[in-house]
N, C-alpha and C. Protein backbone atom coordinates (compact mmCIF):
# COMPACT_ATOMS: atom_id res chain seq x y z
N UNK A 1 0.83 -1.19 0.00
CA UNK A 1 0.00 0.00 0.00
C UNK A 1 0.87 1.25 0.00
N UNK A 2 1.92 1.42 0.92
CA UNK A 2 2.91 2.64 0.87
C UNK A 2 3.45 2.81 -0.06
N UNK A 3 3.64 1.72 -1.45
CA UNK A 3 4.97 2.00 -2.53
C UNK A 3 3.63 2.65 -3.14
N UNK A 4 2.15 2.48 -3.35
CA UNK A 4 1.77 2.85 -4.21
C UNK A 4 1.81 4.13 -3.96
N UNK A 5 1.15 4.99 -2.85
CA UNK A 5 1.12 6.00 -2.20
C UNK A 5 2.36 6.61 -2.97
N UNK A 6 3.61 6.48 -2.34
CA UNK A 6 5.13 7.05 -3.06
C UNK A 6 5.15 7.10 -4.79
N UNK A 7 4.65 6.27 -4.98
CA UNK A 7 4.13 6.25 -6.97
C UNK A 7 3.67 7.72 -7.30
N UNK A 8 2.31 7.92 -6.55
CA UNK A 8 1.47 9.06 -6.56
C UNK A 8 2.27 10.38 -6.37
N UNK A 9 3.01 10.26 -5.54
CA UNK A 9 3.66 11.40 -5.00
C UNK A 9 4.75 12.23 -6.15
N UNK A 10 5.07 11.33 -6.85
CA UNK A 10 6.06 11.60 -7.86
C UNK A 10 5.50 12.24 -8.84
N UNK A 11 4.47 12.03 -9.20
CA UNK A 11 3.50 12.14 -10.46
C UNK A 11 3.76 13.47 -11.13
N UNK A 12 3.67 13.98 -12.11
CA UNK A 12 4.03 15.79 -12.55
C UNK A 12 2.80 15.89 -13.20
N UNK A 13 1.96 16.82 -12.22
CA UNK A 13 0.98 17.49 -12.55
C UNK A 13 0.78 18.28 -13.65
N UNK A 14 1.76 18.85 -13.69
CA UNK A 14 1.41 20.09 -15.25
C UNK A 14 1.35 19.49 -16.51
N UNK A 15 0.27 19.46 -17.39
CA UNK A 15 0.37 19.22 -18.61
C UNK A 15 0.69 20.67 -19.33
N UNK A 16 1.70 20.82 -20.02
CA UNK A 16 2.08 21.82 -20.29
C UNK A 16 1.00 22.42 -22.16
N UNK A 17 0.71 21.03 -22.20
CA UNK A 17 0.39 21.34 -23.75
C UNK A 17 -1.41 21.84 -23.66
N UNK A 18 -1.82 21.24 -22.83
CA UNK A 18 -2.99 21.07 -22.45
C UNK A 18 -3.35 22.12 -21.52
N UNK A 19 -2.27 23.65 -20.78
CA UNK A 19 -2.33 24.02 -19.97
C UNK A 19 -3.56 23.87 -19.06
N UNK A 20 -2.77 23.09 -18.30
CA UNK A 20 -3.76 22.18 -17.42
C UNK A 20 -3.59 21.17 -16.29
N UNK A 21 -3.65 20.36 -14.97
CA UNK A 21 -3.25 19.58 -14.61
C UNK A 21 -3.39 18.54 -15.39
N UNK A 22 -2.14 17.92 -14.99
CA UNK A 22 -2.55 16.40 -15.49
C UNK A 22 -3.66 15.79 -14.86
N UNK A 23 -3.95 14.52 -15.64
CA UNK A 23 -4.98 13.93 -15.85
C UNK A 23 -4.46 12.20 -14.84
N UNK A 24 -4.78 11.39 -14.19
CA UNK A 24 -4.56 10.35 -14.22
C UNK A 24 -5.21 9.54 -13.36
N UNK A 25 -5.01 8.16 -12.90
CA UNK A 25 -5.94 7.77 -12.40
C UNK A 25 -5.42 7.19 -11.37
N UNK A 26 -6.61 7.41 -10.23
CA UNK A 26 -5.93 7.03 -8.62
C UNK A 26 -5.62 6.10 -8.33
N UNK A 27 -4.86 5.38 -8.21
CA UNK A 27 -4.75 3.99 -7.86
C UNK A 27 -5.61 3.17 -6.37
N UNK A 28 -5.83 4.04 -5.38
CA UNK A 28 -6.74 3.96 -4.76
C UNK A 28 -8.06 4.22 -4.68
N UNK A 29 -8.71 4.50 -5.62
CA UNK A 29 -10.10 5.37 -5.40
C UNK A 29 -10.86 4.58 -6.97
N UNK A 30 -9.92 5.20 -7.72
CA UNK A 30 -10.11 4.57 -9.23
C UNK A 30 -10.85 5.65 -10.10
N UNK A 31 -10.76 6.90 -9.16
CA UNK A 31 -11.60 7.91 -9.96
C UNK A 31 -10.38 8.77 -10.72
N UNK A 32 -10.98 9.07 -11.68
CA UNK A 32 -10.10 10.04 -12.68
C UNK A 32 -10.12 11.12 -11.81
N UNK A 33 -8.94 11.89 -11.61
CA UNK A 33 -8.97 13.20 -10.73
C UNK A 33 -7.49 13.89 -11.34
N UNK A 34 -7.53 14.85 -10.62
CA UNK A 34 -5.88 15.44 -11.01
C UNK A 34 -5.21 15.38 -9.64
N UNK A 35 -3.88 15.07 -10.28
CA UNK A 35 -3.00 14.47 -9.36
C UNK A 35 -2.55 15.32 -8.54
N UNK A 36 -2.74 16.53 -8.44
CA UNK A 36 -2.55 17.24 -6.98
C UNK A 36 -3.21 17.21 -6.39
N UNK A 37 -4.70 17.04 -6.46
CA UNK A 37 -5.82 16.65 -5.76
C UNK A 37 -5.42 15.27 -5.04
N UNK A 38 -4.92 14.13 -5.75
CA UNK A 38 -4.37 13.09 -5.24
C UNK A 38 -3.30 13.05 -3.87
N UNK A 39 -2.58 14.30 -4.60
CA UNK A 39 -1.45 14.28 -2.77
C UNK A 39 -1.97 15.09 -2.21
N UNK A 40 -3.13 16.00 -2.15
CA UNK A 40 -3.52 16.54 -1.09
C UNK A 40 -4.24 15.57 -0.55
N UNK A 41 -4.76 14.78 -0.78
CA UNK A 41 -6.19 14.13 -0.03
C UNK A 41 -4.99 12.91 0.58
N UNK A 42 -4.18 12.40 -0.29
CA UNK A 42 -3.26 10.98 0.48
C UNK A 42 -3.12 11.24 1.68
N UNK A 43 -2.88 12.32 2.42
CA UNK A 43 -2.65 12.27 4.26
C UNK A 43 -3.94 11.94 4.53
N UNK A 44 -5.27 12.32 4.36
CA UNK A 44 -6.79 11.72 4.99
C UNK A 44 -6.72 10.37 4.75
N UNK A 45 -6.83 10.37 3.75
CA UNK A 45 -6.61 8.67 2.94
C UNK A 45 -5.81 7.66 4.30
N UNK A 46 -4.49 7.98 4.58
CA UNK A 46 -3.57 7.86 5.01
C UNK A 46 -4.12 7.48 6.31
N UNK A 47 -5.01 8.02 7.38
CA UNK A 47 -6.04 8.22 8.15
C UNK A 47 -7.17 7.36 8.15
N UNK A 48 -7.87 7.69 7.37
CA UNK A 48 -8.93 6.86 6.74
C UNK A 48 -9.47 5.36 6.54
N UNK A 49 -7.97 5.34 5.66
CA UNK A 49 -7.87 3.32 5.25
C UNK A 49 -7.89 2.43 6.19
N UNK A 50 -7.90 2.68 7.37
CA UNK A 50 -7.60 1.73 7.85
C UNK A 50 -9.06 1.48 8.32
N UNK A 51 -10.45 2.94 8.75
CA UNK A 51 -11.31 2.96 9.50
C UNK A 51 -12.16 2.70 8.90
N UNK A 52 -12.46 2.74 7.41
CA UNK A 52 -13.51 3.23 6.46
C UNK A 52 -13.19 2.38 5.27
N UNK A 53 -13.86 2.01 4.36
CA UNK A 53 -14.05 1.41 2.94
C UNK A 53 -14.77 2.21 2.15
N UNK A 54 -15.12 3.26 2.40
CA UNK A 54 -15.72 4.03 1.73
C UNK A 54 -15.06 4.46 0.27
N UNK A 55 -13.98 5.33 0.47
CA UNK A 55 -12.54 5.22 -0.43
C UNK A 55 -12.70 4.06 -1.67
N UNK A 56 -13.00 2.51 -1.61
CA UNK A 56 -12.42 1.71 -2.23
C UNK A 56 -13.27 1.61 -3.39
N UNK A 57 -14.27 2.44 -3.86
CA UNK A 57 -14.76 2.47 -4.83
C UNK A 57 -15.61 3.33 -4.96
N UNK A 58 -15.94 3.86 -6.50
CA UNK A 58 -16.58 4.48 -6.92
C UNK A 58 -18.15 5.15 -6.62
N UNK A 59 -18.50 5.82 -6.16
CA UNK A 59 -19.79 6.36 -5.55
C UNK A 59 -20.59 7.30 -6.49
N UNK A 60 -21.73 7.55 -6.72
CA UNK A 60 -22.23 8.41 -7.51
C UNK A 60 -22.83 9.72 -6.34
N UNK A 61 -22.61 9.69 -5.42
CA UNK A 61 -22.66 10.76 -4.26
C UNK A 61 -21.74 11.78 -4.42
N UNK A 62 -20.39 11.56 -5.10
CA UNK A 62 -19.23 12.52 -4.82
C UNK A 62 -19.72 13.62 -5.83
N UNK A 63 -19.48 14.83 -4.90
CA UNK A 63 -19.71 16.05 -4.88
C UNK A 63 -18.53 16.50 -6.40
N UNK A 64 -19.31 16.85 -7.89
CA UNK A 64 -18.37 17.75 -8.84
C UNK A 64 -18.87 19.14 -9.27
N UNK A 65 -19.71 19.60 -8.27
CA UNK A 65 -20.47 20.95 -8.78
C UNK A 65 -19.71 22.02 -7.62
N UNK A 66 -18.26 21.98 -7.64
CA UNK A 66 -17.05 23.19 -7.26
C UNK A 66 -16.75 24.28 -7.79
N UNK A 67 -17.35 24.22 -9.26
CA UNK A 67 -17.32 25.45 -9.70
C UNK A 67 -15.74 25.34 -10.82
N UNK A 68 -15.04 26.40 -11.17
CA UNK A 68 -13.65 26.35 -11.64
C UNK A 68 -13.03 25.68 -10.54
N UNK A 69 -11.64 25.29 -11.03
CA UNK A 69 -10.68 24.68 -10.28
C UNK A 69 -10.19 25.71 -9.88
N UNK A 70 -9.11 25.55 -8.83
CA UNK A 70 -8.74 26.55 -8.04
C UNK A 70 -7.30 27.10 -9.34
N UNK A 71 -7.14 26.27 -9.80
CA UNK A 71 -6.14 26.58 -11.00
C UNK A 71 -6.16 27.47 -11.73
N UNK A 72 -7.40 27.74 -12.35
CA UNK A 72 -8.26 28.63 -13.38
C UNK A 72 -8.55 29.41 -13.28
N UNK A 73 -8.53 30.14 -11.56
CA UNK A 73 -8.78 31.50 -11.30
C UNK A 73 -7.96 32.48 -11.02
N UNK A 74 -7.82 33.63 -11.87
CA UNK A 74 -6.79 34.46 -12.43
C UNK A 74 -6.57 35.41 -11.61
N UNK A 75 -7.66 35.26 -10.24
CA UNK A 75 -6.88 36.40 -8.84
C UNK A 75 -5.63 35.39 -8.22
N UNK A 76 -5.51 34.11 -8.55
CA UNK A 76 -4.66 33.51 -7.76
C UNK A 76 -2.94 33.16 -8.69
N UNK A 77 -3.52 33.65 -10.04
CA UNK A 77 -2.09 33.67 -10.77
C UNK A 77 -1.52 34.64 -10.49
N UNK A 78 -0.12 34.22 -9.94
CA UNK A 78 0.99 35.20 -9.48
C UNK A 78 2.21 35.20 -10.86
N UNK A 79 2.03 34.44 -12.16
CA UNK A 79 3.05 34.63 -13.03
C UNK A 79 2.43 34.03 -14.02
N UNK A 80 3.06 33.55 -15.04
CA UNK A 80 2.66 32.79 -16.19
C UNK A 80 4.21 32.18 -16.66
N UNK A 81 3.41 30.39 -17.33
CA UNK A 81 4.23 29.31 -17.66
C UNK A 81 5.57 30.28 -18.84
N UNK A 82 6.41 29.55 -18.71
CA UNK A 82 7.25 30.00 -19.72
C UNK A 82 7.59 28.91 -20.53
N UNK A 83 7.72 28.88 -21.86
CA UNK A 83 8.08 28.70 -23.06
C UNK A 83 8.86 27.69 -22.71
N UNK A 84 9.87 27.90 -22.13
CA UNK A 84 11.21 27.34 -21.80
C UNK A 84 12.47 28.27 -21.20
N UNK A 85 13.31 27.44 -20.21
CA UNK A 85 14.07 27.96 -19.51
C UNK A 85 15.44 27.58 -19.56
N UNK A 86 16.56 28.61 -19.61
CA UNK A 86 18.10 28.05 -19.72
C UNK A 86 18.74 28.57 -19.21
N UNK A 87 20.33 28.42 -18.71
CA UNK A 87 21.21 29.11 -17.49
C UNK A 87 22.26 29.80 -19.33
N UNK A 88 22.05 31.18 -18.70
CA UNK A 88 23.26 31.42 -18.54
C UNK A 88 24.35 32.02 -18.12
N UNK A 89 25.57 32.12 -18.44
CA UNK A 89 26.91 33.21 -17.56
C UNK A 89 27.00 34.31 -17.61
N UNK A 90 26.85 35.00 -16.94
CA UNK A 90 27.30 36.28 -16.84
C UNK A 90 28.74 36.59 -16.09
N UNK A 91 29.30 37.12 -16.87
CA UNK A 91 31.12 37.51 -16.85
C UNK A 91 31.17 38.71 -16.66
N UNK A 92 31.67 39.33 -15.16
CA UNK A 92 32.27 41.01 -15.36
C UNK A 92 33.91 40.65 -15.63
N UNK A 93 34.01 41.43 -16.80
CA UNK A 93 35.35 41.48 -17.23
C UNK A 93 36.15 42.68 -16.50
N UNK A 94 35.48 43.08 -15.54
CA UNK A 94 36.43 44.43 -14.84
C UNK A 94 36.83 43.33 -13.53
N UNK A 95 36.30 42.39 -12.74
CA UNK A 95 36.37 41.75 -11.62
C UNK A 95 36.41 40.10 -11.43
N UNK A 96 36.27 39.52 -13.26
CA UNK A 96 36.30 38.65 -13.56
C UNK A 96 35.29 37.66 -12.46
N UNK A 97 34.38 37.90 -11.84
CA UNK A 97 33.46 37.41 -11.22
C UNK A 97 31.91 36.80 -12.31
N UNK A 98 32.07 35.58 -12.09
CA UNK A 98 30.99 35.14 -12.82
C UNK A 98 29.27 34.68 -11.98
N UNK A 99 28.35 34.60 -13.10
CA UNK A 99 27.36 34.57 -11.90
C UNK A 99 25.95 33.44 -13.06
N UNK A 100 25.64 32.46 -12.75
CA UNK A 100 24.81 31.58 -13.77
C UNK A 100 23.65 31.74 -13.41
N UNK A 101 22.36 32.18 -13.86
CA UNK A 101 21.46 32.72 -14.30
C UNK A 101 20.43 31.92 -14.85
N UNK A 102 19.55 31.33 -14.48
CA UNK A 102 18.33 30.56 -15.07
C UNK A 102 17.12 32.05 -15.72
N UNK A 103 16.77 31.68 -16.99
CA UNK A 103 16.18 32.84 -17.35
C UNK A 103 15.45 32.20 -18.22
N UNK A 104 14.38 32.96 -18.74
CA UNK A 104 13.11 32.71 -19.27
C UNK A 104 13.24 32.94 -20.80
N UNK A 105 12.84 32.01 -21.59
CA UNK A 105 13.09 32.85 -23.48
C UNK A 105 12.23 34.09 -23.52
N UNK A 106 11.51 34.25 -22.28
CA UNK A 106 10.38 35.27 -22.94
C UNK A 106 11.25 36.73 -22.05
N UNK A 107 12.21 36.68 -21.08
CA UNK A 107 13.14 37.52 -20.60
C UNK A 107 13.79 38.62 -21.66
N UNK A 108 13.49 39.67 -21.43
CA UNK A 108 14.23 40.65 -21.88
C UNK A 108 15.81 41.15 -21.56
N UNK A 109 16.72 41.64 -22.74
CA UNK A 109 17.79 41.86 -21.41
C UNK A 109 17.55 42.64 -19.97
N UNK A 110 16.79 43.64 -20.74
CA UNK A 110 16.63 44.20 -19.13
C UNK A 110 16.14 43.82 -18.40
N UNK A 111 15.24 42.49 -18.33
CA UNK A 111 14.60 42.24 -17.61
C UNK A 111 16.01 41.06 -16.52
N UNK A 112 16.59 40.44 -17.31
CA UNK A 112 17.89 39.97 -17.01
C UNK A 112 18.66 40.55 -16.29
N UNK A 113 18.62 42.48 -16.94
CA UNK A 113 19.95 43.03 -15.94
C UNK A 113 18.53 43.00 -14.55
N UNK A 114 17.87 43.51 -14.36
CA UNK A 114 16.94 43.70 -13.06
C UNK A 114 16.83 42.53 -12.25
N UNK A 115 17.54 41.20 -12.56
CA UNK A 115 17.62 40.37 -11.73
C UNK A 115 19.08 39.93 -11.54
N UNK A 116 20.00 40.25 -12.23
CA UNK A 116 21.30 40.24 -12.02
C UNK A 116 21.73 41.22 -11.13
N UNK A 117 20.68 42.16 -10.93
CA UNK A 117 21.09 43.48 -9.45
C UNK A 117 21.48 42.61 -8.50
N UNK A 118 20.82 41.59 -7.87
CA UNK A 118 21.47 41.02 -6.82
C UNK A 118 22.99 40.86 -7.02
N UNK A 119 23.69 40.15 -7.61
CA UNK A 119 24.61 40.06 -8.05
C UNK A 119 25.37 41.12 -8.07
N UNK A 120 25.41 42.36 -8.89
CA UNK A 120 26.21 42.95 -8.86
C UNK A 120 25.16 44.67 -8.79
N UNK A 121 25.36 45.18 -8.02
CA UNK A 121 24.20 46.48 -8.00
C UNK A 121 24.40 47.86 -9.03
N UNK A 122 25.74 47.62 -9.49
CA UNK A 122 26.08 48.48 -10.44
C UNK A 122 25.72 47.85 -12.19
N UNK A 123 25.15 46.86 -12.17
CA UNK A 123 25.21 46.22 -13.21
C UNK A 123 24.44 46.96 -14.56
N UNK A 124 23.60 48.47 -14.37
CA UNK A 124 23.29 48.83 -15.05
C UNK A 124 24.58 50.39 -15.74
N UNK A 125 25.44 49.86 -14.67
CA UNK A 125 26.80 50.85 -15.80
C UNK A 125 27.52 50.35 -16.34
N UNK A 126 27.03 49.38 -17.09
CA UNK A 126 28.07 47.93 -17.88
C UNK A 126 27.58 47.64 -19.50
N UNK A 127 28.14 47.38 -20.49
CA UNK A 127 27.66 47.21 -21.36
C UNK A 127 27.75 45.76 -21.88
N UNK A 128 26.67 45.63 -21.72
CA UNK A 128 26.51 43.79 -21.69
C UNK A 128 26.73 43.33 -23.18
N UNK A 129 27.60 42.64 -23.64
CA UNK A 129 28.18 41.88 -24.99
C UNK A 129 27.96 40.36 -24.81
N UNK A 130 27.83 40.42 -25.94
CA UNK A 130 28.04 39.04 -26.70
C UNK A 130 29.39 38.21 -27.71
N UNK A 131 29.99 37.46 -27.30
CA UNK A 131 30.47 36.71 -28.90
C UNK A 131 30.19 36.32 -29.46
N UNK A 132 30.24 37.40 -31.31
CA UNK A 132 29.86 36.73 -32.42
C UNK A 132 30.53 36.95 -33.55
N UNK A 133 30.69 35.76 -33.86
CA UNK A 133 32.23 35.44 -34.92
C UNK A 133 33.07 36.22 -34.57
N UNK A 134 33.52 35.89 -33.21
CA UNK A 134 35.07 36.40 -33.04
C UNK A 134 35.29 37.56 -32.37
N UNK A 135 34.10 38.52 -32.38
CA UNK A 135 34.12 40.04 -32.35
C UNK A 135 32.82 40.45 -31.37
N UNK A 136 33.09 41.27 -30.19
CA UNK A 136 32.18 41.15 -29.22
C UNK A 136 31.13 42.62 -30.22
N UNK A 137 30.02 41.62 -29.49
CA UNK A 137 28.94 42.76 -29.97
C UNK A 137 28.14 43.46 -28.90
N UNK A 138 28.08 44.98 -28.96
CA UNK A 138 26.66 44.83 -27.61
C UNK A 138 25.44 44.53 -27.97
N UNK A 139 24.94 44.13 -26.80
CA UNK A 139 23.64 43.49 -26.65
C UNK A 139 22.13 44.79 -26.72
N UNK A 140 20.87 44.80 -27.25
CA UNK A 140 19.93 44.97 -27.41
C UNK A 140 19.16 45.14 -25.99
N UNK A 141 19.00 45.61 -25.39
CA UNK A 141 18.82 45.59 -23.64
C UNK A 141 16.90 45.29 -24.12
N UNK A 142 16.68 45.88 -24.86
CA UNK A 142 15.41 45.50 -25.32
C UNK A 142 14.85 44.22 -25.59
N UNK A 143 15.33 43.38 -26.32
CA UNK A 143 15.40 41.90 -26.69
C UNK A 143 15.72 41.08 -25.73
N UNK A 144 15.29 39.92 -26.56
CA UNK A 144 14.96 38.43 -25.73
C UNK A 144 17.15 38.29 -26.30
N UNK A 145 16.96 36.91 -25.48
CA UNK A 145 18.34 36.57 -25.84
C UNK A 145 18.16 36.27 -27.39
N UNK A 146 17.52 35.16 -27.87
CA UNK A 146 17.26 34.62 -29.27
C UNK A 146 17.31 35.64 -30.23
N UNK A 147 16.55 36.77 -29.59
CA UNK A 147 16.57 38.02 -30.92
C UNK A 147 17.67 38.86 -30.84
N UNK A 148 19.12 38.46 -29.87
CA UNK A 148 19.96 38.74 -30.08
C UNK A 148 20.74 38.06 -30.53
N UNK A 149 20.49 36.65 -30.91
CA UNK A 149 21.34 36.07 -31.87
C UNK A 149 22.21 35.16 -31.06
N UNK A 150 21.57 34.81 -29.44
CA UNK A 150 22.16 33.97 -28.86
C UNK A 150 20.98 32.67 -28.49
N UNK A 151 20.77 31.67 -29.71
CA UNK A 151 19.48 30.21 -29.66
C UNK A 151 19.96 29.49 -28.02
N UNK A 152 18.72 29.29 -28.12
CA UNK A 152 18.76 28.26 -26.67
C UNK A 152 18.76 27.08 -27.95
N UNK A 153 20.20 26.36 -27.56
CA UNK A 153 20.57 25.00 -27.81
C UNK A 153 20.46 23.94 -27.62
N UNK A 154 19.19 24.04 -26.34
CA UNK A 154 18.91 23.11 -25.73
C UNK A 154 18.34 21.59 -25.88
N UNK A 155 17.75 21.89 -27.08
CA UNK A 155 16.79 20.87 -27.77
C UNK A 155 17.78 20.08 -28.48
N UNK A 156 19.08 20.74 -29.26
CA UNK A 156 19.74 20.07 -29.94
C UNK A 156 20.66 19.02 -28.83
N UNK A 157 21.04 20.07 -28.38
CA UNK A 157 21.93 18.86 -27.22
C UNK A 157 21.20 17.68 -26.74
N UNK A 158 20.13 18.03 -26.68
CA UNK A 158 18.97 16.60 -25.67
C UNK A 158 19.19 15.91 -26.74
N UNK A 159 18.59 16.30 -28.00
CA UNK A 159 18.67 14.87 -29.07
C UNK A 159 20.03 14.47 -29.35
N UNK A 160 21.42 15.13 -29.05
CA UNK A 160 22.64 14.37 -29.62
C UNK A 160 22.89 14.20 -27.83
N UNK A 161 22.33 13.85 -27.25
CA UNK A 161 22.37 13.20 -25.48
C UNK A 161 23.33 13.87 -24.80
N UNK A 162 23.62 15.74 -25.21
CA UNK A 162 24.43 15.77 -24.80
C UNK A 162 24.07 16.81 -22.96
N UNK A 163 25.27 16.88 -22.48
CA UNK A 163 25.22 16.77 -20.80
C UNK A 163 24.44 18.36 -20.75
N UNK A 164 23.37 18.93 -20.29
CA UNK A 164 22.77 20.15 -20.29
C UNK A 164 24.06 21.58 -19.97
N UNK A 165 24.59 21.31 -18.70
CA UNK A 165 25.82 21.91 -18.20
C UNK A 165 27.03 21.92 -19.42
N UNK A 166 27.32 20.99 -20.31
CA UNK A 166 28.25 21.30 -21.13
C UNK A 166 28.79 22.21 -22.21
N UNK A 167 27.83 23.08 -22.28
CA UNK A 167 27.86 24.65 -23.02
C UNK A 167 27.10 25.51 -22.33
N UNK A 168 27.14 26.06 -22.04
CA UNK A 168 26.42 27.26 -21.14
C UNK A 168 26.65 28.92 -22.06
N UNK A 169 25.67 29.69 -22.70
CA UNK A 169 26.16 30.97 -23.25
C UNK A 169 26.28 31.96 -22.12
N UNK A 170 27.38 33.04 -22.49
CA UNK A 170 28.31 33.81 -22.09
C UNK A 170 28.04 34.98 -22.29
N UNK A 171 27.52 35.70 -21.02
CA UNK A 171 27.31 37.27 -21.97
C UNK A 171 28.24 38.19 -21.05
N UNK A 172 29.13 39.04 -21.95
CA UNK A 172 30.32 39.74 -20.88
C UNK A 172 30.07 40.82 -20.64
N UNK A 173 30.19 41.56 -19.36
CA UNK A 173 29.66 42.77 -18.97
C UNK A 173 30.95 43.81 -19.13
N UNK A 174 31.36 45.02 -19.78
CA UNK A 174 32.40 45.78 -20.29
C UNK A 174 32.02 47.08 -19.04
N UNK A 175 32.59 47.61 -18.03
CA UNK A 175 32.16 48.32 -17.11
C UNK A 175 32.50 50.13 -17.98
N UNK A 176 31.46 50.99 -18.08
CA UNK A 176 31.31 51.92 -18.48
C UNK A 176 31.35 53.04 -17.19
N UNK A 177 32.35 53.93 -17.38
CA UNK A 177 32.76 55.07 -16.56
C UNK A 177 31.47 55.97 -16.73
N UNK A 178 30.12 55.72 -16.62
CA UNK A 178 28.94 56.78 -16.56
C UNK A 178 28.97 57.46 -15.43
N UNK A 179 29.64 57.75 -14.28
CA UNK A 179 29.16 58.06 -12.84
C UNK A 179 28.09 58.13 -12.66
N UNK A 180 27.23 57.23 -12.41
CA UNK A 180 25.76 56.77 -11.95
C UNK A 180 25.90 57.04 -10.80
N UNK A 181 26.91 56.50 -9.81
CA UNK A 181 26.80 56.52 -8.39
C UNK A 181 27.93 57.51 -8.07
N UNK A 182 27.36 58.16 -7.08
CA UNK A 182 28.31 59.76 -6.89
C UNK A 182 29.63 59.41 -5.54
């Protein structure tokens, strides 16, 4: 009974295509439900099984007139799914301090430098570059990385099996004498 329980627990709720929970079926109950619904209720369950048989099958009593899922209601979204996500380096070439960066394709640079503040608080007197063919370019503070001409590679590496960590892109920060800070 516990390995199944631990089965459940693992499960990945998000159908990403379907934006939606996943879909699957309880191994205890036998009702189609979504699987976060599943590990919330497993501690009662957990409780329950031992006192009750109620659980062990299907009832036409159970309550589905809840209204939206708690998923679906847009006072409780605090962000939205992203596209896809990739690390990369950020290099100050004045302090040679590096800093790796999980960021969103839908990320702007600036939206990049505004979270690289932690990191470095001057980071908006820097002129953030790229290497391309050989010759650093600056970067578009406006644009996504991709529309600066740096692809998330990611997809290719998965299909030639290669290690996620084994290329990481590089964007170098060139420190600009603006006196921003007095």
């Amino acid at each position: 009974m516990f390995h199944l329980l631990v089965c459940i627990l693992h499960s990945v709720p998000f159908d990403a295509k379907k934006k939606n929970l996943d879909k699957n079926i309880f191994v205890l109950t036998f009702f189609l439900s979504s699987s976060i619904y599943n590990k919330l209720i497993l501690i009662s369950l957990l409780c329950i099984i031992h006192v009750s048989n109620r659980f062990s099958e299907p009832v036409s009593t159970w309550r589905t007139d809840f209204g939206s899922p708690w998923w679906r209601d847009e006072k409780l979204c605090i962000g939205s799914l992203s596209q896809s996500t990739r690390n990369i380096r950020i290099v100050n070439t004045l302090t040679h301090q590096e800093a790796l960066l999980e960021v969103c394709s839908e990320e702007t640079m600036e939206e990049i430098l505004d979270r690289y503040l932690d990191h470095n608080s001057h980071a908006s007197s820097y002129t953030w570059k790229t290497l391309d063919e050989g010759d650093f370019r600056p970067l578009d503070m406006n644009k996504t990385l991709e529309k600066n001409g740096i692809p998330n590679e990611s997809d290719a590496f998965e299909s030639l099996r290669i290690a996620d960590d084994y290329y990481t892109p590089v964007v170098h920060l060139y420190f600009d004498d603006d006196l921003t800070v007095a």
